[in-house]
PDB file of N, CA and C in Angstrom:
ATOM      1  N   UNK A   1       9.908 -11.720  21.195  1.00  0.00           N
ATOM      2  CA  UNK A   1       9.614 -11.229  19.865  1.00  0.00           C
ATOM      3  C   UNK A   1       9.265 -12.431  18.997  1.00  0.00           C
ATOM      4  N   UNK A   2       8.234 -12.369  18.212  1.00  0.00           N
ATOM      5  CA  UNK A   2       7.493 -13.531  17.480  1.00  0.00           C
ATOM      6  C   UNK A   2       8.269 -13.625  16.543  1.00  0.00           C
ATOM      7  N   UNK A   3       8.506 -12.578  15.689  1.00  0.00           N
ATOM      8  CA  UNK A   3       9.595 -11.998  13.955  1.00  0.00           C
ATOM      9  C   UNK A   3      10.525 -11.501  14.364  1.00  0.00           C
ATOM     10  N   UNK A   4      11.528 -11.686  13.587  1.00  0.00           N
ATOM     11  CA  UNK A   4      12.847 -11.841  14.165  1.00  0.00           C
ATOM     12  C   UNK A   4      12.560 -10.334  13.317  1.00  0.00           C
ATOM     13  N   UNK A   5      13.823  -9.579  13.215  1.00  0.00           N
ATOM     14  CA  UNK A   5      14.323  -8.102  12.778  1.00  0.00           C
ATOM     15  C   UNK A   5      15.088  -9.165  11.380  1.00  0.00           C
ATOM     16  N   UNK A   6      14.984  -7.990  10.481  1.00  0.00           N
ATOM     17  CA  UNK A   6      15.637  -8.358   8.896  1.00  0.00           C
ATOM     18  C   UNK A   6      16.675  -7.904   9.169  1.00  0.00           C
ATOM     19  N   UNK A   7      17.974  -7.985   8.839  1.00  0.00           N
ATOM     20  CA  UNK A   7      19.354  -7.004   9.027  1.00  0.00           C
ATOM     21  C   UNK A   7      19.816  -7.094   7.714  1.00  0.00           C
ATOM     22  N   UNK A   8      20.730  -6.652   7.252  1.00  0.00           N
ATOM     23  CA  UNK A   8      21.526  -6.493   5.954  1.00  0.00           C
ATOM     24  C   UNK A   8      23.114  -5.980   6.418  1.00  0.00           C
ATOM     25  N   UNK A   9      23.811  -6.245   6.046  1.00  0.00           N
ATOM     26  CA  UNK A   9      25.254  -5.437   6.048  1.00  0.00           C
ATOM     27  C   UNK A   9      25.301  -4.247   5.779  1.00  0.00           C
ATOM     28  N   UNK A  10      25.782  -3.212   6.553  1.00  0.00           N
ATOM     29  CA  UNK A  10      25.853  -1.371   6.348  1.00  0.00           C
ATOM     30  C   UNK A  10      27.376  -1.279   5.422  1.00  0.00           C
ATOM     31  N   UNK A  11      27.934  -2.024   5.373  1.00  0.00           N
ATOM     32  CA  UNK A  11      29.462  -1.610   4.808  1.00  0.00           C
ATOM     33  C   UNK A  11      30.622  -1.615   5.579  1.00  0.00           C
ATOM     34  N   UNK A  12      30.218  -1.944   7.128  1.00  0.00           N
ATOM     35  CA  UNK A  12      31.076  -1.734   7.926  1.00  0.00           C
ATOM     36  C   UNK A  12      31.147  -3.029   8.766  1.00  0.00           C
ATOM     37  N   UNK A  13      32.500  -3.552   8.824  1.00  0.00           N
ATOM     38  CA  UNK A  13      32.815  -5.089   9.571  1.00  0.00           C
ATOM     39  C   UNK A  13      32.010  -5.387  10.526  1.00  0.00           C
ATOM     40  N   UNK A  14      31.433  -6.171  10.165  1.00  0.00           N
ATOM     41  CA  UNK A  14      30.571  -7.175  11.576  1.00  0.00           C
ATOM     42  C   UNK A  14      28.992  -6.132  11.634  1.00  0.00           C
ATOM     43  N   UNK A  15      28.953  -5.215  11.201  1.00  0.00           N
ATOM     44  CA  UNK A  15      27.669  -4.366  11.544  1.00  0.00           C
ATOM     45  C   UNK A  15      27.133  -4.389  10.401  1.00  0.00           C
ATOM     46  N   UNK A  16      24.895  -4.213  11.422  1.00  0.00           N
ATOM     47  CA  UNK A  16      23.786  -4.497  10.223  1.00  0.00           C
ATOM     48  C   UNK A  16      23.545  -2.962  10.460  1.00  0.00           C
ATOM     49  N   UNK A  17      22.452  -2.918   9.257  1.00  0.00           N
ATOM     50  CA  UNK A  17      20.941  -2.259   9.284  1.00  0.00           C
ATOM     51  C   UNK A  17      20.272  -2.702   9.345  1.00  0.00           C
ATOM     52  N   UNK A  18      18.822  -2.446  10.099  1.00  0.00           N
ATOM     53  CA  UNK A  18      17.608  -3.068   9.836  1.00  0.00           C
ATOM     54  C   UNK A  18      16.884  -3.166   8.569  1.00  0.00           C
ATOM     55  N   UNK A  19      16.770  -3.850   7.823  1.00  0.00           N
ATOM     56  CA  UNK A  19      15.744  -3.768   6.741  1.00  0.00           C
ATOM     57  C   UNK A  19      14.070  -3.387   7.483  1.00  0.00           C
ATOM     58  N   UNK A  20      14.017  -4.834   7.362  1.00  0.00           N
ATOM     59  CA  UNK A  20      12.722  -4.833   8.301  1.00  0.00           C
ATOM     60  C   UNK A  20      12.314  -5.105   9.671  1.00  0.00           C
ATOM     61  N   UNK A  21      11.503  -4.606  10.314  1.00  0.00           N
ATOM     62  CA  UNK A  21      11.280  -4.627  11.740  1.00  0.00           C
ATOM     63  C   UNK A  21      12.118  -3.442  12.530  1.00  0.00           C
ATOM     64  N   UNK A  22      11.780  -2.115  12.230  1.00  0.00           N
ATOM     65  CA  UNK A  22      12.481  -1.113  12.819  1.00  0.00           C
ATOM     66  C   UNK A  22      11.452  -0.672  14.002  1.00  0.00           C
ATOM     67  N   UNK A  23      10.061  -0.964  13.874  1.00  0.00           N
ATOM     68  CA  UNK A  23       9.139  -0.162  14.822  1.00  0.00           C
ATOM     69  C   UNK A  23       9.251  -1.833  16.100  1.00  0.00           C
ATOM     70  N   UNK A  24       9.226  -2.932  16.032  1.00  0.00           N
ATOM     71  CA  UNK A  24       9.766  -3.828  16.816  1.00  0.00           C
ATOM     72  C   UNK A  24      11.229  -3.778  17.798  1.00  0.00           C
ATOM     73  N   UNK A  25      12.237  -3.125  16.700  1.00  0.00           N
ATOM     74  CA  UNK A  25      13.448  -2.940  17.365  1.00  0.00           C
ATOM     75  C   UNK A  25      13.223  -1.834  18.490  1.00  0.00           C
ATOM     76  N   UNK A  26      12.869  -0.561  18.083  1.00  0.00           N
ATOM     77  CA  UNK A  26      12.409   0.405  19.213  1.00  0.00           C
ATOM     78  C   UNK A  26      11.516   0.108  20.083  1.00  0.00           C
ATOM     79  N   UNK A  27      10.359  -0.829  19.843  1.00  0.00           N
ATOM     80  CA  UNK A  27       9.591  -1.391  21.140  1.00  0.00           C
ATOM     81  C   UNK A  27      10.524  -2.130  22.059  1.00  0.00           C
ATOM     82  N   UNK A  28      11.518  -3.008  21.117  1.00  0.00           N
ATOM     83  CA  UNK A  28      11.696  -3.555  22.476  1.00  0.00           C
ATOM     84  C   UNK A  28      13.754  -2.589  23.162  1.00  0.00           C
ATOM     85  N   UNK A  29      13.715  -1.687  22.258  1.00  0.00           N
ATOM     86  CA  UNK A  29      14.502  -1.179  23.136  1.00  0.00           C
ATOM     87  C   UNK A  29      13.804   0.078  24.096  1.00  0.00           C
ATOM     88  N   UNK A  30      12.703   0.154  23.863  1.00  0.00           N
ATOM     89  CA  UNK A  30      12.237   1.192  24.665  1.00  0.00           C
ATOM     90  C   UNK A  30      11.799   0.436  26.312  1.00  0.00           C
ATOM     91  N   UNK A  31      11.596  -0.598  25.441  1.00  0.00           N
ATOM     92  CA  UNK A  31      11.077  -1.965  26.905  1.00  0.00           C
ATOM     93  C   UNK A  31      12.130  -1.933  27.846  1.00  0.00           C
ATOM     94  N   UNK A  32      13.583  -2.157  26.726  1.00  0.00           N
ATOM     95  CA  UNK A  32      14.752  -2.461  27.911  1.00  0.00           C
ATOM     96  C   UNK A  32      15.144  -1.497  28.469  1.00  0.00           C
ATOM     97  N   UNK A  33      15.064  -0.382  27.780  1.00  0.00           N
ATOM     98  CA  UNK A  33      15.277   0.915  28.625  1.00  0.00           C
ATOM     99  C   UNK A  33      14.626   1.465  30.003  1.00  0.00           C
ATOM    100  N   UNK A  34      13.125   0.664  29.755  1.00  0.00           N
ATOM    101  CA  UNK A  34      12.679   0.830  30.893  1.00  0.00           C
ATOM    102  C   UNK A  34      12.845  -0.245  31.892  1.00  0.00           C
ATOM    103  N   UNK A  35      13.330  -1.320  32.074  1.00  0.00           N
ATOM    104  CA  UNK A  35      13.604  -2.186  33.106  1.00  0.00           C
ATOM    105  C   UNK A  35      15.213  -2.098  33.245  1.00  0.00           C
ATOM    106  N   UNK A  36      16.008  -1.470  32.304  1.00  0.00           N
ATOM    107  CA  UNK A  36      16.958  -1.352  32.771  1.00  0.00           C
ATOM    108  C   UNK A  36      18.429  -2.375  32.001  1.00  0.00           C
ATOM    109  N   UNK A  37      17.825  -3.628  31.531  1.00  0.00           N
ATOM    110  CA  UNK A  37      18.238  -4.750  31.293  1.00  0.00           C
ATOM    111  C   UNK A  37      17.691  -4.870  30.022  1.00  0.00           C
ATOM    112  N   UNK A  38      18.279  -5.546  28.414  1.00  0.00           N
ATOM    113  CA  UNK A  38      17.335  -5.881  27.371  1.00  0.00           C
ATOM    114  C   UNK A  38      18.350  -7.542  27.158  1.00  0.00           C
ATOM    115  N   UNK A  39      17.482  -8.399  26.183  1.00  0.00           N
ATOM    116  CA  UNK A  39      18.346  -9.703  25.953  1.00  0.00           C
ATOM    117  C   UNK A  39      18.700  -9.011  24.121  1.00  0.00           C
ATOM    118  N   UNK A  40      19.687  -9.909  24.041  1.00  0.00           N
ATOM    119  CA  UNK A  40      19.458  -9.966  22.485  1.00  0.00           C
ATOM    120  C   UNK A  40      18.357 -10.171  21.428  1.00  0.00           C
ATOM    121  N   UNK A  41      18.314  -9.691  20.177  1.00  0.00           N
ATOM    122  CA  UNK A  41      17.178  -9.508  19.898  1.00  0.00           C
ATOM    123  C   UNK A  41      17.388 -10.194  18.536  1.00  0.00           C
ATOM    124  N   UNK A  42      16.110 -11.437  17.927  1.00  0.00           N
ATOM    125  CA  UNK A  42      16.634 -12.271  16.932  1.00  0.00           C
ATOM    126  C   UNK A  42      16.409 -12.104  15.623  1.00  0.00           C
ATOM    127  N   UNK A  43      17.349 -11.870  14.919  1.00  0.00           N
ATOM    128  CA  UNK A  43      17.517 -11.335  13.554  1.00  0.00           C
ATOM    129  C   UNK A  43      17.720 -12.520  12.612  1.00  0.00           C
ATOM    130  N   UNK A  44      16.986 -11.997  10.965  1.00  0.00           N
ATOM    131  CA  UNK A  44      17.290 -12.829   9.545  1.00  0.00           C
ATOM    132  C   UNK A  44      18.282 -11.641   9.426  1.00  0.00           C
ATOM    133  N   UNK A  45      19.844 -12.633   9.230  1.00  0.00           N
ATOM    134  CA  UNK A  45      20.414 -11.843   8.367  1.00  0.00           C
ATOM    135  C   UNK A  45      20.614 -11.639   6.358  1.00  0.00           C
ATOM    136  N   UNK A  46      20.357 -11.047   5.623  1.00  0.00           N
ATOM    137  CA  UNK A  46      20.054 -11.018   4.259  1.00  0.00           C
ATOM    138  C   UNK A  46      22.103 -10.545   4.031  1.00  0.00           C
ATOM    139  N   UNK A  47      21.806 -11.392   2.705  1.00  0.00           N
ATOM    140  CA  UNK A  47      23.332 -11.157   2.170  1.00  0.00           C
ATOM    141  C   UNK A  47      23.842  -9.760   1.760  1.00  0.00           C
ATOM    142  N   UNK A  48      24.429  -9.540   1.879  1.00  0.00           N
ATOM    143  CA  UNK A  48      25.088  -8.301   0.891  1.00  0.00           C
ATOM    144  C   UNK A  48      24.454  -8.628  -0.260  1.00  0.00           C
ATOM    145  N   UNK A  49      24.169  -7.042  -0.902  1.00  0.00           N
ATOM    146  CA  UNK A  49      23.825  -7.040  -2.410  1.00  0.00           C
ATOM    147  C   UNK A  49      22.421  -7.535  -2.716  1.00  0.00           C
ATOM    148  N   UNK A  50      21.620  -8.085  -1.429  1.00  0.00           N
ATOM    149  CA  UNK A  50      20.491  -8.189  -2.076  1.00  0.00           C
ATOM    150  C   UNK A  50      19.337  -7.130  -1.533  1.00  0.00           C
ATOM    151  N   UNK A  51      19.560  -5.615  -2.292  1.00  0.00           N
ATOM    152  CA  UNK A  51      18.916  -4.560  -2.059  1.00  0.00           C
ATOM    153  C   UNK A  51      17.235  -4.690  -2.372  1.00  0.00           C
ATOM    154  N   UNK A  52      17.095  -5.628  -3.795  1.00  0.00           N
ATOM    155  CA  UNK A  52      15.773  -5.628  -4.077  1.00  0.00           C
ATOM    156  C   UNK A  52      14.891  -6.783  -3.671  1.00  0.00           C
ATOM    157  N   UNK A  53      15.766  -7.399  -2.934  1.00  0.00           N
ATOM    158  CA  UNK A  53      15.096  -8.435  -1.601  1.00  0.00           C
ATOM    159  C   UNK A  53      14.945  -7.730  -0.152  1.00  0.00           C
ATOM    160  N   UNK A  54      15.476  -6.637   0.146  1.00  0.00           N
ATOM    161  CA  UNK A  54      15.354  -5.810   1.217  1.00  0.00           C
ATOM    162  C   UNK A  54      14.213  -4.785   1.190  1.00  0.00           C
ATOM    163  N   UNK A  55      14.060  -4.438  -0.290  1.00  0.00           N
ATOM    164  CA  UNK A  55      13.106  -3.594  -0.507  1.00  0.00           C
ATOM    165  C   UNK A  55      11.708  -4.535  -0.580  1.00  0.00           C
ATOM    166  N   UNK A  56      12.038  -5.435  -1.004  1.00  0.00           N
ATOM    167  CA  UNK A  56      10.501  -6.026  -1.142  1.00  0.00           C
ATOM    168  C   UNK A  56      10.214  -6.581   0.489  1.00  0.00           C
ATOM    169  N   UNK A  57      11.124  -7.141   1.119  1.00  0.00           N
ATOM    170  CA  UNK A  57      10.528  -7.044   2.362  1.00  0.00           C
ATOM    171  C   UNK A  57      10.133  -6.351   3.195  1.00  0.00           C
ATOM    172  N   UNK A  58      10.543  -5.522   2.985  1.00  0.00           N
ATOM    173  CA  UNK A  58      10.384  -3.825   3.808  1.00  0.00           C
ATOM    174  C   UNK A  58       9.022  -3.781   3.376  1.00  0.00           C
ATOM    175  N   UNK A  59       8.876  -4.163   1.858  1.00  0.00           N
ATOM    176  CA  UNK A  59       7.091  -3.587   1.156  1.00  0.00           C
ATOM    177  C   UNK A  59       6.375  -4.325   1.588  1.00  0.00           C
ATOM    178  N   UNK A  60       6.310  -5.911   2.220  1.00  0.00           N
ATOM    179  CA  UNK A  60       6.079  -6.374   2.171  1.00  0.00           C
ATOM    180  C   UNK A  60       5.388  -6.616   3.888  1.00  0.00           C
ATOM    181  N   UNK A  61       6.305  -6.142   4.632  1.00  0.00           N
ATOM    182  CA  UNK A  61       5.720  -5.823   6.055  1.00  0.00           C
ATOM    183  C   UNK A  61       4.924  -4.122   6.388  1.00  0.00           C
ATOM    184  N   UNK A  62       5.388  -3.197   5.432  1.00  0.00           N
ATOM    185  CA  UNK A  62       4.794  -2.355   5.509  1.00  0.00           C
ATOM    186  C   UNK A  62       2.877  -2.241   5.151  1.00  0.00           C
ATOM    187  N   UNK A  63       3.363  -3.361   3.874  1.00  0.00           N
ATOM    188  CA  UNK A  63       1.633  -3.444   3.272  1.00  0.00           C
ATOM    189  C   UNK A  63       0.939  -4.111   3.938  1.00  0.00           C
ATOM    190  N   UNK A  64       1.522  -5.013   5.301  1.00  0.00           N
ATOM    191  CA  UNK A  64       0.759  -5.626   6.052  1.00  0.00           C
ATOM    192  C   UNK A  64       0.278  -4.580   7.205  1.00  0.00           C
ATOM    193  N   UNK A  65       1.153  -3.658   7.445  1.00  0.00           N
ATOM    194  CA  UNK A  65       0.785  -3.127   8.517  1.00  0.00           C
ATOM    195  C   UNK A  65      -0.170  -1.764   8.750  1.00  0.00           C
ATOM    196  N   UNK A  66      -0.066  -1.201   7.365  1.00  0.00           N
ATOM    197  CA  UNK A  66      -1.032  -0.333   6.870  1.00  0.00           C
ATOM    198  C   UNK A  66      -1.663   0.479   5.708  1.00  0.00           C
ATOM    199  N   UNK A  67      -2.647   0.764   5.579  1.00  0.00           N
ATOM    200  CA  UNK A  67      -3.133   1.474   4.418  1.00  0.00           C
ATOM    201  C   UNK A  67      -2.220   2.549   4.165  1.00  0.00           C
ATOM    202  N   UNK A  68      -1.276   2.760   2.949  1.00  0.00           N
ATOM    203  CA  UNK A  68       0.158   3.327   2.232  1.00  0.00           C
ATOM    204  C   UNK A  68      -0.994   3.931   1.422  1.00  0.00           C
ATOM    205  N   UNK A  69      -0.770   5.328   0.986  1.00  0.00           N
ATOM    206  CA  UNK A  69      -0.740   5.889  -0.159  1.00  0.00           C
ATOM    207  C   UNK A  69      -0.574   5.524  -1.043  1.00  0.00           C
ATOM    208  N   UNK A  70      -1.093   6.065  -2.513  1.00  0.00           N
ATOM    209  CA  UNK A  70      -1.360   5.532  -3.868  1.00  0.00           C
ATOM    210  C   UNK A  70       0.410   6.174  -3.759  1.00  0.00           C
ATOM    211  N   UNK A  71       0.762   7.174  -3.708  1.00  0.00           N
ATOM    212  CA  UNK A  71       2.251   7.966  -3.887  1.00  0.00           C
ATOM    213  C   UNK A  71       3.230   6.669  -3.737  1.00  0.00           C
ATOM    214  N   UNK A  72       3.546   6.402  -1.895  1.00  0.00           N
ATOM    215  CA  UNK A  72       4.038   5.712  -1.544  1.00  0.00           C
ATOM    216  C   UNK A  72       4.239   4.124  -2.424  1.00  0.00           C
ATOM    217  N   UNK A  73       2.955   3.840  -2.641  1.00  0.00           N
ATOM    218  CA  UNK A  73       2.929   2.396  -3.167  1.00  0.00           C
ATOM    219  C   UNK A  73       3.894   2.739  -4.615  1.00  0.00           C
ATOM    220  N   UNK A  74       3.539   3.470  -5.389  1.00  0.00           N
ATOM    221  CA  UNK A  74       4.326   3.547  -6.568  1.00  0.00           C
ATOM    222  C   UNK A  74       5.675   3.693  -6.328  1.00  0.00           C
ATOM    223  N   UNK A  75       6.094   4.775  -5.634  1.00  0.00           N
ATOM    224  CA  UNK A  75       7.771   4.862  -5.762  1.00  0.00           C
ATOM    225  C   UNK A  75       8.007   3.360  -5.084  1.00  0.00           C
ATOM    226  N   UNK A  76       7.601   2.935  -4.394  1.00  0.00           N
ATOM    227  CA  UNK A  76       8.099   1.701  -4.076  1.00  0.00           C
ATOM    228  C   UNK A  76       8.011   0.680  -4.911  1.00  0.00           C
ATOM    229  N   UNK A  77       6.772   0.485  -5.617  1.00  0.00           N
ATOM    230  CA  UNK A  77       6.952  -0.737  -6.473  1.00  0.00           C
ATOM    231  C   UNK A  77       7.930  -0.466  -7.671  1.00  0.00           C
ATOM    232  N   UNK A  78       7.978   1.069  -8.189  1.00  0.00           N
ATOM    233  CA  UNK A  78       8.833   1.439  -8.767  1.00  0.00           C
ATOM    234  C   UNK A  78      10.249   1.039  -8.918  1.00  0.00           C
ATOM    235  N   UNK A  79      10.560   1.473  -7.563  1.00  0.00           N
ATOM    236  CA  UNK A  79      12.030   1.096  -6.847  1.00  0.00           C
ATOM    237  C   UNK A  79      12.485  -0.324  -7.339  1.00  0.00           C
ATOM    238  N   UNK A  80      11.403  -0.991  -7.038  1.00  0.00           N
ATOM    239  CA  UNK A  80      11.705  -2.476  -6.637  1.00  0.00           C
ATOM    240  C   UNK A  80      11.352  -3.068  -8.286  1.00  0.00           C
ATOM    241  N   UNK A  81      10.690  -2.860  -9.079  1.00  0.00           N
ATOM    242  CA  UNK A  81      10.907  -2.889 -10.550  1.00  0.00           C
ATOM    243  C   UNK A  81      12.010  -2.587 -11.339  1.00  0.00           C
ATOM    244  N   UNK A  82      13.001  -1.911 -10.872  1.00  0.00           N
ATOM    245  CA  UNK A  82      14.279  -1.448 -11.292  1.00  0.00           C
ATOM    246  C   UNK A  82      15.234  -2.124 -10.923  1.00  0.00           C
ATOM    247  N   UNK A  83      15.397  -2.773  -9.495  1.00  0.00           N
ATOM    248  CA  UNK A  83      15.989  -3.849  -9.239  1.00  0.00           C
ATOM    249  C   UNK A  83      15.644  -5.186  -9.208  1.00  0.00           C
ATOM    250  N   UNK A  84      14.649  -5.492  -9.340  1.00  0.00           N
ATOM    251  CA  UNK A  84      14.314  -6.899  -9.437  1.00  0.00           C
ATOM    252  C   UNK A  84      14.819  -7.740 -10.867  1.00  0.00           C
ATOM    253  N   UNK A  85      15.040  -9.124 -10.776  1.00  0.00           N
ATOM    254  CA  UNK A  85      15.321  -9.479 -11.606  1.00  0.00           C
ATOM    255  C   UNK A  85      14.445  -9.726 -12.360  1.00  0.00           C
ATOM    256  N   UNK A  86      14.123  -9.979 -14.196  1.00  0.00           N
ATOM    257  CA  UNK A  86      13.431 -10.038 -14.947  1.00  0.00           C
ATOM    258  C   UNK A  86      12.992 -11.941 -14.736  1.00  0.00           C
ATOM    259  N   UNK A  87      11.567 -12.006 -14.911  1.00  0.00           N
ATOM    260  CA  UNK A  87      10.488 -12.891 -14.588  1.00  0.00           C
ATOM    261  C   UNK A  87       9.852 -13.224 -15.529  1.00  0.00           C
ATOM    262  N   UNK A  88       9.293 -14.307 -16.204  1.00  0.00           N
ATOM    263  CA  UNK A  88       8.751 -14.969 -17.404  1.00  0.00           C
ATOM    264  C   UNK A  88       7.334 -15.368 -16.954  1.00  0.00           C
ATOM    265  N   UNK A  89       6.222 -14.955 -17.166  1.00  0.00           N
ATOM    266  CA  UNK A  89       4.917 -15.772 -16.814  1.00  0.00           C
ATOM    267  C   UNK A  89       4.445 -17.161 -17.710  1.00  0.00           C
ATOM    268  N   UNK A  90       5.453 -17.181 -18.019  1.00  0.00           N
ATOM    269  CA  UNK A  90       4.731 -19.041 -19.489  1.00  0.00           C
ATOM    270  C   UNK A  90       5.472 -19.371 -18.360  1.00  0.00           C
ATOM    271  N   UNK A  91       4.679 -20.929 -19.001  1.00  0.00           N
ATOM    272  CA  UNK A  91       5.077 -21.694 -17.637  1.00  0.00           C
ATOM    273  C   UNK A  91       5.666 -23.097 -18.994  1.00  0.00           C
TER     274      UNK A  91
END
């Protein structure tokens, strides 16, 4: 695997979620399923609490990977406008 899988903390000791790289995780467990054998698979882990760093990466591999709806794009940038922290353009 070239990109590692994004993980985040679910709430529960020692265990992730995927943020990003969920269609990677199923390739390659569908791989190991079929030989029988899989290795570990290499993950960024993201801290607790940083939801609107999870969301923007999620947006951020999604917009690479395909043409999203005008719908889609909004609730998401939406989303991620509500949590993001406030940003100054003067420099």
């Amino acid at each position: 695997m070239l990109v590692p899988l994004l993980v985040g903390p679910n709430g529960q000791p020692e265990t992730f979620e995927i943020v990003a790289g969920r269609r990677r995780y199923f390739a390659a467990k569908s791989l190991a399923d079929e030989r029988g054998e899989g290795d570990p698979l290499p993950c960024a882990i993201m801290e607790d609490g940083d939801d609107a760093d999870a969301l923007e990466a999620s947006l951020i591999e999604n917009l690479a990977r395909l043409d999203p709806d005008e719908v889609w794009q909004w609730e998401t940038f939406r989303g991620l406008s509500g949590k993001a922290a406030p940003f100054s353009t003067s420099l």
